[in-house]
C-alpha atoms as a PDB file:
ATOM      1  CA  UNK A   1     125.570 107.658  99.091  1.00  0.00           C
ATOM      2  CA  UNK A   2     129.419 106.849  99.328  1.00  0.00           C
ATOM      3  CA  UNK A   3     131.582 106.774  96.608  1.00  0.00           C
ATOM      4  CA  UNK A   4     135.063 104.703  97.142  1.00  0.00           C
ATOM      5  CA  UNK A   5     137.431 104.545  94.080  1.00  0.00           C
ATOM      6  CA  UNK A   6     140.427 102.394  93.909  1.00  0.00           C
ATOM      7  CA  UNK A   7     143.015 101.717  90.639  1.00  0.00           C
ATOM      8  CA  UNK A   8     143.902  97.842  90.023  1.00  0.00           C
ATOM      9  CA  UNK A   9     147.630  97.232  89.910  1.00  0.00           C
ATOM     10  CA  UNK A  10     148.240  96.736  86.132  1.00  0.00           C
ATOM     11  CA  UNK A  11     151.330  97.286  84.429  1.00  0.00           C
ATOM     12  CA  UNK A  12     150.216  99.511  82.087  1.00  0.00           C
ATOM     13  CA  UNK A  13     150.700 103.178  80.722  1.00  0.00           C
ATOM     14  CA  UNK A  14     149.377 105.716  82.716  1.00  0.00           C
ATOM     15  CA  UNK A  15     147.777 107.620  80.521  1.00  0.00           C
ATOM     16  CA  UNK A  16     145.321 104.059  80.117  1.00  0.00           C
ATOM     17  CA  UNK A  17     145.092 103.674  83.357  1.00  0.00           C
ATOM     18  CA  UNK A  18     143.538 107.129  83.954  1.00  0.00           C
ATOM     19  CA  UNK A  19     139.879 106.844  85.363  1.00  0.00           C
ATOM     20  CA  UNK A  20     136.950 107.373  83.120  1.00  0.00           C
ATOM     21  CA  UNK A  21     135.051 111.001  83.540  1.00  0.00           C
ATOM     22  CA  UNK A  22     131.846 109.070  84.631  1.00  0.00           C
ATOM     23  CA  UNK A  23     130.817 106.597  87.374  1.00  0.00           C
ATOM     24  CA  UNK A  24     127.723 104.609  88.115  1.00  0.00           C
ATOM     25  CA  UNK A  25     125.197 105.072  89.870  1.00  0.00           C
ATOM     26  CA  UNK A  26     122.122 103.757  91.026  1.00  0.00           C
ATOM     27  CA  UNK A  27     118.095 105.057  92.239  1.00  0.00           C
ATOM     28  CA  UNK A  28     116.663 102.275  94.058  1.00  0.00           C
ATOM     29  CA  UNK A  29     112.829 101.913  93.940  1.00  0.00           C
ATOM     30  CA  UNK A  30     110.268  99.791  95.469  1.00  0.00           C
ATOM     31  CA  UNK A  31     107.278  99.109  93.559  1.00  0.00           C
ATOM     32  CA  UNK A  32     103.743  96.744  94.856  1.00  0.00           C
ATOM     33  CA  UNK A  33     100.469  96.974  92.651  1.00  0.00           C
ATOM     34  CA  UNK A  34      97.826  98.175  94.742  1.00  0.00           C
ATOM     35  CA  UNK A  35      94.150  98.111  95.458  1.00  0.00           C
ATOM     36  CA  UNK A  36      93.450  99.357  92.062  1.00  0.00           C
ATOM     37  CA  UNK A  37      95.612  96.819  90.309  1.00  0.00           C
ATOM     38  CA  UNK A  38      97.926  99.948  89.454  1.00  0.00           C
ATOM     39  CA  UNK A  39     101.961 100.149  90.446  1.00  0.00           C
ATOM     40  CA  UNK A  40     102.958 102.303  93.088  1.00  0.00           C
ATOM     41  CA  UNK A  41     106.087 103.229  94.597  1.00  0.00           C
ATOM     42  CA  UNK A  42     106.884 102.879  97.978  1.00  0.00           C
ATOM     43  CA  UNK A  43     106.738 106.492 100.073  1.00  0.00           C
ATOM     44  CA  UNK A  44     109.773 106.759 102.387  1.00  0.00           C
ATOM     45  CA  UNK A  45     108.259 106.374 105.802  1.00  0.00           C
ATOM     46  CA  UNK A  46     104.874 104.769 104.234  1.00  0.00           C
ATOM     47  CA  UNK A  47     102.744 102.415 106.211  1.00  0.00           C
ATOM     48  CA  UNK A  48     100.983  99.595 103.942  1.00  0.00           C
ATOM     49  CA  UNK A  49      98.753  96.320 104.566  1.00  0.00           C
ATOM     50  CA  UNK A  50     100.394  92.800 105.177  1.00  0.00           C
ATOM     51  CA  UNK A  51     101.510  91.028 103.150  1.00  0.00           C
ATOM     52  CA  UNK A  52     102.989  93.350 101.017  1.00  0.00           C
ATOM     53  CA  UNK A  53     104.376  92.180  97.628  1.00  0.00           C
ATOM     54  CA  UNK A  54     107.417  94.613  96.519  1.00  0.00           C
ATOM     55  CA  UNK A  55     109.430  94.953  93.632  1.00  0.00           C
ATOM     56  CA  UNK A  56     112.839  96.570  94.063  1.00  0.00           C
ATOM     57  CA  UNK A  57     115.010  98.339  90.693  1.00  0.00           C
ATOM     58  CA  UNK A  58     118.316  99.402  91.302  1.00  0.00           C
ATOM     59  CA  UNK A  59     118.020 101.875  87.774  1.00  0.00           C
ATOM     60  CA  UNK A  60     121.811 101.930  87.586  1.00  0.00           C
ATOM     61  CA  UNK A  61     123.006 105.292  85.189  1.00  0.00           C
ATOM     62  CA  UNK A  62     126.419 105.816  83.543  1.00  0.00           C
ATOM     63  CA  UNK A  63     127.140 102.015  83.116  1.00  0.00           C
ATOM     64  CA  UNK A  64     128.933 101.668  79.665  1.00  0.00           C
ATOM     65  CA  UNK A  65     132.166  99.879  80.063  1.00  0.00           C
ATOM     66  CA  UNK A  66     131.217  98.838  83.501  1.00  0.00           C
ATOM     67  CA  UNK A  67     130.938  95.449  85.317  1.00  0.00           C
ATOM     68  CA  UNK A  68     128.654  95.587  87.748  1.00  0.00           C
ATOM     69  CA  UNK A  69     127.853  93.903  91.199  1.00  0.00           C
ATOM     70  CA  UNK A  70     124.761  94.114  93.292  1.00  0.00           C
ATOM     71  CA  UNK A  71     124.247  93.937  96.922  1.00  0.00           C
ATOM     72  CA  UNK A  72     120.263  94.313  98.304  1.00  0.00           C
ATOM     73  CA  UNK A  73     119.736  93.821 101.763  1.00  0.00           C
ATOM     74  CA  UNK A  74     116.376  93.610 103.158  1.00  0.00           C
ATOM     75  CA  UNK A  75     116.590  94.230 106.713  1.00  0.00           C
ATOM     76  CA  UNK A  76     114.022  93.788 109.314  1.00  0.00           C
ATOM     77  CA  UNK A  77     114.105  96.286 112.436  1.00  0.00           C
ATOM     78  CA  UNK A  78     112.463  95.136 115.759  1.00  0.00           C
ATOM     79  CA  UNK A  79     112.816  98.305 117.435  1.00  0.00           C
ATOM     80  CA  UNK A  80     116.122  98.648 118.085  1.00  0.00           C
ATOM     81  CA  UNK A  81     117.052  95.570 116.693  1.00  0.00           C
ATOM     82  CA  UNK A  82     118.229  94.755 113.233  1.00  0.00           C
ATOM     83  CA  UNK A  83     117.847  91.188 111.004  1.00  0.00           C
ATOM     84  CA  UNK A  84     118.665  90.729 107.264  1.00  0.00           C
ATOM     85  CA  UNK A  85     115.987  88.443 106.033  1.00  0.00           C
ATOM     86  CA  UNK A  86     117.353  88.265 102.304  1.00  0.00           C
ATOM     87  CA  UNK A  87     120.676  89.259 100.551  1.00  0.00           C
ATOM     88  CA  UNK A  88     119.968  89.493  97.066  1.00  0.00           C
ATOM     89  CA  UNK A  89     122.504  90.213  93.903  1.00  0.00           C
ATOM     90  CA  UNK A  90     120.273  90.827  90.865  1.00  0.00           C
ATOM     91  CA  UNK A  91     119.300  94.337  89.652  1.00  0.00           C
ATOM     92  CA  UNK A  92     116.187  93.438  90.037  1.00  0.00           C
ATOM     93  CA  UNK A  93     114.408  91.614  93.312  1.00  0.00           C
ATOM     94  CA  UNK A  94     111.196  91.104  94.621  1.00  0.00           C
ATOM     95  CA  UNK A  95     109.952  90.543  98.281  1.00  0.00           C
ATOM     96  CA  UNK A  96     107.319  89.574 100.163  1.00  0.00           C
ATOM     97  CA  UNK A  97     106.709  91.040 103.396  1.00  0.00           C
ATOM     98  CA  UNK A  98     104.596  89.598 106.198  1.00  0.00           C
ATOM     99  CA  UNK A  99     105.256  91.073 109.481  1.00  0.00           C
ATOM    100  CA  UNK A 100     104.268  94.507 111.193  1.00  0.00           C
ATOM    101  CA  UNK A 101     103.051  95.541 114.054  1.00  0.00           C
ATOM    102  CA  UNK A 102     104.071  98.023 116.788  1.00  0.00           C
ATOM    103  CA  UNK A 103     107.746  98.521 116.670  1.00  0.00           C
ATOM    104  CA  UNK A 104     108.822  96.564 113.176  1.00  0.00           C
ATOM    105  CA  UNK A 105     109.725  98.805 110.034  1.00  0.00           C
ATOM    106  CA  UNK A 106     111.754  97.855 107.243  1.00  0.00           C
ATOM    107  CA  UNK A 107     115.009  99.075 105.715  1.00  0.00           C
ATOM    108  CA  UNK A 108     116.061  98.282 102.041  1.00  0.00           C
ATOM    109  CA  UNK A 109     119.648  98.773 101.215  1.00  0.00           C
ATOM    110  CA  UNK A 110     121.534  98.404  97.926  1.00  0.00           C
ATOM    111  CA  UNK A 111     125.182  98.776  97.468  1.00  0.00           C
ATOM    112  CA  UNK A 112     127.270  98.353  94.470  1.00  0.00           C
ATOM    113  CA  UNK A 113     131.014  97.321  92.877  1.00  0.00           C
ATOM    114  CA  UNK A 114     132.022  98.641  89.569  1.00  0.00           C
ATOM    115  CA  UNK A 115     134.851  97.765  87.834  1.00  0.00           C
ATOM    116  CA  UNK A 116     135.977 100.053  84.407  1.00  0.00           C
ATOM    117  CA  UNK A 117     136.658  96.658  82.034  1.00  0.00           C
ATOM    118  CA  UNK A 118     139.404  99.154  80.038  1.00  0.00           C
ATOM    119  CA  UNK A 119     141.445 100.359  82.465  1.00  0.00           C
ATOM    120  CA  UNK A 120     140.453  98.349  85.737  1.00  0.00           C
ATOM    121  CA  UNK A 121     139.466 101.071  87.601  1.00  0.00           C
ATOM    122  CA  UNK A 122     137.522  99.405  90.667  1.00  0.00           C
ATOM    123  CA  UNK A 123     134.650 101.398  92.908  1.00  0.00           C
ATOM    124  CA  UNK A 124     131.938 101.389  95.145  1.00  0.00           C
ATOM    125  CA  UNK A 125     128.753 102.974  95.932  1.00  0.00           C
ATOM    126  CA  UNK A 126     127.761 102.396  99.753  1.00  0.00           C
ATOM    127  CA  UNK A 127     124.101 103.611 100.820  1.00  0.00           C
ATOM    128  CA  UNK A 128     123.795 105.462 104.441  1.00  0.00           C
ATOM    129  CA  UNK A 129     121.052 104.591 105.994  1.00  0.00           C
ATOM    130  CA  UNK A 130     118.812 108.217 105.453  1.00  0.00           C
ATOM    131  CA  UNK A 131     119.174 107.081 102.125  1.00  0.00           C
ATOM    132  CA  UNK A 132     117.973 103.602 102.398  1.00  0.00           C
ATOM    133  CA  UNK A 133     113.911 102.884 101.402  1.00  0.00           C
ATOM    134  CA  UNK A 134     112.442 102.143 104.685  1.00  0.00           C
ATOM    135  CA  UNK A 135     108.304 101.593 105.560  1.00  0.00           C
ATOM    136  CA  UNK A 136     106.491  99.696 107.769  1.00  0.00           C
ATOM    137  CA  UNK A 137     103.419  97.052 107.846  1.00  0.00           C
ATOM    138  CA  UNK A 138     100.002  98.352 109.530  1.00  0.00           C
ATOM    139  CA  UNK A 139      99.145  96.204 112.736  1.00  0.00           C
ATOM    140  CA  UNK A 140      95.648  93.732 111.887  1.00  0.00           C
ATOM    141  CA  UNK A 141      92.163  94.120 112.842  1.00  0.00           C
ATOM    142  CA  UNK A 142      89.314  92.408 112.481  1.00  0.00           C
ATOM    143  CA  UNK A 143      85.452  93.774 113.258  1.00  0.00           C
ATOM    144  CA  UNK A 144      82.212  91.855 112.378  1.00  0.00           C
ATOM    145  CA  UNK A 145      79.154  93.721 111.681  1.00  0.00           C
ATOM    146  CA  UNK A 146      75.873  92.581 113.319  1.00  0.00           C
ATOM    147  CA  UNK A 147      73.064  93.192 110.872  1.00  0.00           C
ATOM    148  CA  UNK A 148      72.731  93.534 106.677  1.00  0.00           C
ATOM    149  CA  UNK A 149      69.879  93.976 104.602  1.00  0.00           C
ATOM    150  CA  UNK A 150      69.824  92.228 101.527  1.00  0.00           C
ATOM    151  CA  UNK A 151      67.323  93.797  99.449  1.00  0.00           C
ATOM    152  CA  UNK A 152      69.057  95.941  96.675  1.00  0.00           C
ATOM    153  CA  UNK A 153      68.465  99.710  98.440  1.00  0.00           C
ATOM    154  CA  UNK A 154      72.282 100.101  97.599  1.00  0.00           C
ATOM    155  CA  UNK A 155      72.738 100.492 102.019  1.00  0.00           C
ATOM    156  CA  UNK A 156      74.409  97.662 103.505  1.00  0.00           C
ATOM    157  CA  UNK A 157      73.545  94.928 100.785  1.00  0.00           C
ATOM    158  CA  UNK A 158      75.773  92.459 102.035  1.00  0.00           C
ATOM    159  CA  UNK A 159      77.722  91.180 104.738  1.00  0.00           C
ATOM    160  CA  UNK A 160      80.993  92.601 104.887  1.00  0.00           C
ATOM    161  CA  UNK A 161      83.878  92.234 107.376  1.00  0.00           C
ATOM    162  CA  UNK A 162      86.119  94.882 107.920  1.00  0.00           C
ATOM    163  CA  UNK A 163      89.918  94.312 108.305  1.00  0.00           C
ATOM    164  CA  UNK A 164      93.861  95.627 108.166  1.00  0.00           C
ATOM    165  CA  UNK A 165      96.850  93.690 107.854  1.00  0.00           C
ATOM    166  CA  UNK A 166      95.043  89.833 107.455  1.00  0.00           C
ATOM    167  CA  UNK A 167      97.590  86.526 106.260  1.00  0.00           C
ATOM    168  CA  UNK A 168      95.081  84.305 106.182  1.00  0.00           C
ATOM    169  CA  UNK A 169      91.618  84.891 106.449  1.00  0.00           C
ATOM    170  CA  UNK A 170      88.178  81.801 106.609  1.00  0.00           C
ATOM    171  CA  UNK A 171      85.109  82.024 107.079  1.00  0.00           C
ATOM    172  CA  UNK A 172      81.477  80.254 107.584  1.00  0.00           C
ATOM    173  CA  UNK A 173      77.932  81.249 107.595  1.00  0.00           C
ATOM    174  CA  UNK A 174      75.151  79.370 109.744  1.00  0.00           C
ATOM    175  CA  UNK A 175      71.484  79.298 109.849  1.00  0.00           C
ATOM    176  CA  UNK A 176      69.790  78.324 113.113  1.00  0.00           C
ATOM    177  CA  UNK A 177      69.766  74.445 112.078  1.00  0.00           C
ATOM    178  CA  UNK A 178      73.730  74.395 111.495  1.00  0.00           C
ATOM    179  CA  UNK A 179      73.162  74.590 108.190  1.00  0.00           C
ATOM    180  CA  UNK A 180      76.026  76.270 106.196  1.00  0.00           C
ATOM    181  CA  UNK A 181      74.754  79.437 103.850  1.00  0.00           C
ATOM    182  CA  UNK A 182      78.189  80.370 102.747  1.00  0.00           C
ATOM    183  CA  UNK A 183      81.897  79.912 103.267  1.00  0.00           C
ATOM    184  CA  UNK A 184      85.375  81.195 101.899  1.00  0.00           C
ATOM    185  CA  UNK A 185      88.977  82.579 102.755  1.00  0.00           C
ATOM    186  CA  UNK A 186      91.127  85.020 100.938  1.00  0.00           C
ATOM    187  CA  UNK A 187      91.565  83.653  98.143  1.00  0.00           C
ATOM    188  CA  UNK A 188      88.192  83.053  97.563  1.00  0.00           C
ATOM    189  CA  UNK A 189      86.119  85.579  99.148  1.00  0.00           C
ATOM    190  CA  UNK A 190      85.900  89.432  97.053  1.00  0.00           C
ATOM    191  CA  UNK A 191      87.515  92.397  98.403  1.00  0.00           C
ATOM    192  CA  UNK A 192      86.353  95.707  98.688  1.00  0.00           C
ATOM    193  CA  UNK A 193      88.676  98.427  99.816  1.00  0.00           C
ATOM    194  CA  UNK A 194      87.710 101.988 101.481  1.00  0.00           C
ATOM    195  CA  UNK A 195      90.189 104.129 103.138  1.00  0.00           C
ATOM    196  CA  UNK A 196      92.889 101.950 104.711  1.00  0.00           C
ATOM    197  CA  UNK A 197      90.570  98.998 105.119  1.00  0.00           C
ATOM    198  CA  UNK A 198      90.287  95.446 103.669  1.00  0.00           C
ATOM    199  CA  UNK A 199      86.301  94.353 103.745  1.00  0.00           C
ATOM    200  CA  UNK A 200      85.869  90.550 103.036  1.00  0.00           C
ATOM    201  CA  UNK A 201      82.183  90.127 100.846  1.00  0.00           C
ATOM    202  CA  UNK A 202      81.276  87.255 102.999  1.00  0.00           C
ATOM    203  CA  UNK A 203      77.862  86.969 102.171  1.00  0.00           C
ATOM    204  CA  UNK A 204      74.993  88.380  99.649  1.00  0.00           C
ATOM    205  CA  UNK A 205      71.910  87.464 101.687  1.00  0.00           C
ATOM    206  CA  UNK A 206      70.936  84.535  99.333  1.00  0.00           C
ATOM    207  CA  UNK A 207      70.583  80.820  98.393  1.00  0.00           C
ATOM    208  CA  UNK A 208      70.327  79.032  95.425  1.00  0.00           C
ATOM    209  CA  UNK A 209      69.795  82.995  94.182  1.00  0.00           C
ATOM    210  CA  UNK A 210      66.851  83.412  96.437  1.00  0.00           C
ATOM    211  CA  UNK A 211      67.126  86.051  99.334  1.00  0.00           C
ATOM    212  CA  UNK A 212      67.233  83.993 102.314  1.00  0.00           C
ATOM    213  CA  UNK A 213      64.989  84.347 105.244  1.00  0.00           C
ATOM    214  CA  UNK A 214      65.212  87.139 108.055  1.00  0.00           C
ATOM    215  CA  UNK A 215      66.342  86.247 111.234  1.00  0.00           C
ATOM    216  CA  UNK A 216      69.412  85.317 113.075  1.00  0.00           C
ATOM    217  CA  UNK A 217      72.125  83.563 111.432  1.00  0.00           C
ATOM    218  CA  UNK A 218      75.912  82.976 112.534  1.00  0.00           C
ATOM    219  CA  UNK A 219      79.703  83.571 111.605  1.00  0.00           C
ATOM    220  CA  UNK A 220      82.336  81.708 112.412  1.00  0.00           C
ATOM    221  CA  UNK A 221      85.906  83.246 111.538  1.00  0.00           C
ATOM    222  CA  UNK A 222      89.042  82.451 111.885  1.00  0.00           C
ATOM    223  CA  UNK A 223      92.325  84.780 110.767  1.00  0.00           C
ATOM    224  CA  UNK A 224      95.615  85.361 111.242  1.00  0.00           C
ATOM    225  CA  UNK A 225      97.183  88.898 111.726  1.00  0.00           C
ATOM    226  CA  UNK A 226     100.778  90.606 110.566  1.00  0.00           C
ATOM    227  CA  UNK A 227     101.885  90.975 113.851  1.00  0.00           C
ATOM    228  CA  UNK A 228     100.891  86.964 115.031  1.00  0.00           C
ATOM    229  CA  UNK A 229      97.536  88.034 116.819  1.00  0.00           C
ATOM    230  CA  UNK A 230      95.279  84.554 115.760  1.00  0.00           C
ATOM    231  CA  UNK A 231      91.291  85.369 115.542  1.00  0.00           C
ATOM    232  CA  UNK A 232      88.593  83.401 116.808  1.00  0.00           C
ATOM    233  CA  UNK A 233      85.424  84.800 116.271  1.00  0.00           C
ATOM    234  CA  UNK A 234      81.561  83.212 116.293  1.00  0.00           C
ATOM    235  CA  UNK A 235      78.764  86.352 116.080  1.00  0.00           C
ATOM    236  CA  UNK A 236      75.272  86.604 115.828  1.00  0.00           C
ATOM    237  CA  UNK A 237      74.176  88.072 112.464  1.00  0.00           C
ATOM    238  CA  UNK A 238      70.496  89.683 111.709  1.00  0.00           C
ATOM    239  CA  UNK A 239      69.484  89.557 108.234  1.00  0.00           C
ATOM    240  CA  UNK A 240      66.727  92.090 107.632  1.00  0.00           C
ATOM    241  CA  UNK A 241      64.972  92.629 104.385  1.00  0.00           C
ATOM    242  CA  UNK A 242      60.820  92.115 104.815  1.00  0.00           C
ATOM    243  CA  UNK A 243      60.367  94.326 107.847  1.00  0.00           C
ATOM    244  CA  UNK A 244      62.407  97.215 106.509  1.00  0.00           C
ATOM    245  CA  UNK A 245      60.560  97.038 103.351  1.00  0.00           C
ATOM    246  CA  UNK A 246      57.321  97.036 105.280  1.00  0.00           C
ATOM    247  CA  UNK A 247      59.040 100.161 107.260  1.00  0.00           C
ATOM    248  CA  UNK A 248      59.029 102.074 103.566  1.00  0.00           C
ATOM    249  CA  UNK A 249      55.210 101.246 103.488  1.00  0.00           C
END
């Protein structure tokens, strides 16, 4: 970071207009809650799921007799290209972020005025930007398994879909006859979370709490990605449970 220091012109003795022996300073952080519903802060260089929800903390030090003045920036970078989305002056901010993909990172920067409220003494602490938080959104995916077996073994239960990186996410469930079985979207729908990966519960097998019948059913899906890609899918889905039990036999 860059300090600048500059003394207001006030007719005054200069023994009170000496500067103080301490400055502020400030430790910018980015915190999000994450799949375990605990905080974490943001790794420099870190890659995380869209949308991301982040919570940014200046944690000024040495700030008695100080006035202070915040500056975040929240900068978009398109390769080689550079946006501010938001200019923020509070200590603390928070941001969502939506967009990733191939090529887009983001770079948070947080400068700061000071003035001494004794003497006037007037600074500034200026970020460069290897000091700036920076990360990036993961690009989206979307795959649809083919086959489930609801019948409590504890393998592949339920219907899951796996994904990365989803805004929006709906789905429906079919039986031969049209009829619907099940439906939600991400608000809705539970989450399960393994590795990287986002898995929408989409389906337990049953109706009316009754294990519905094998065969083939169908899911319709539609979704929208971080980095714009829009999904329309329609699968075939195989519900086994009676022939693998008779398998066991």
């Amino acid at each position: 970071m860059r300090r600048i220091l500059s003394i207001g012109l006030l007719l005054l003795p200069l023994s009170v207009l000496a500067a103080p022996d301490y400055y502020p300073s400030v430790a910018p952080t980015g915190i999000f809650i994450n799949h375990d519903d605990m905080e974490e802060e943001l790794t420099v260089g870190g890659t995380y799921d869209a949308p991301l929800t982040v919570t940014f903390a200046a944690n000024p030090a040495d700030t008695t007799g100080y006035t202070i003045l915040y500056e975040w920036q929240i900068i978009k970078k398109d390769n080689n290209e550079q946006t501010v989305l938001a200019v923020r002056n509070d200590e603390v901010t928070e941001f969502t972020f939506r967009e990733g993909g191939a090529g887009i990172s983001y770079l948070i920067s947080l400068s700061i005025t000071y003035r001494y409220r004794e003497t006037g003494v007037e600074g500034s602490v200026e970020q460069d930007e290897a000091d700036m938080i920076r990360f990036s959104l993961r690009s989206s995916s979307l795959t649809v398994f083919n086959a489930f077996s609801p019948n409590d073994d504890g393998i592949n239960d339920k219907l899951r879909v796996k994904t990365q990186s989803l805004l929006k996410f709906r789905m429906a469930i079919f039986n031969r006859w049209g009829q619907r079985m099940a439906s939600g979207d991400e608000t809705t729908l539970e989450k399960e979370y393994q590795d990287d990966f986002t898995y929408y519960v989409c389906w337990d097998g049953k109706v009316n709490g009754v294990v519905a019948d094998d065969g083939v059913y169908y899911i319709s899906i539609q979704a929208i990605g971080s980095d714009g890609i829009e999904y329309t899918e329609r699968r075939d889905v195989n519900l086994f449970t009676r022939s693998r039990e008779r398998t066991k036999e």
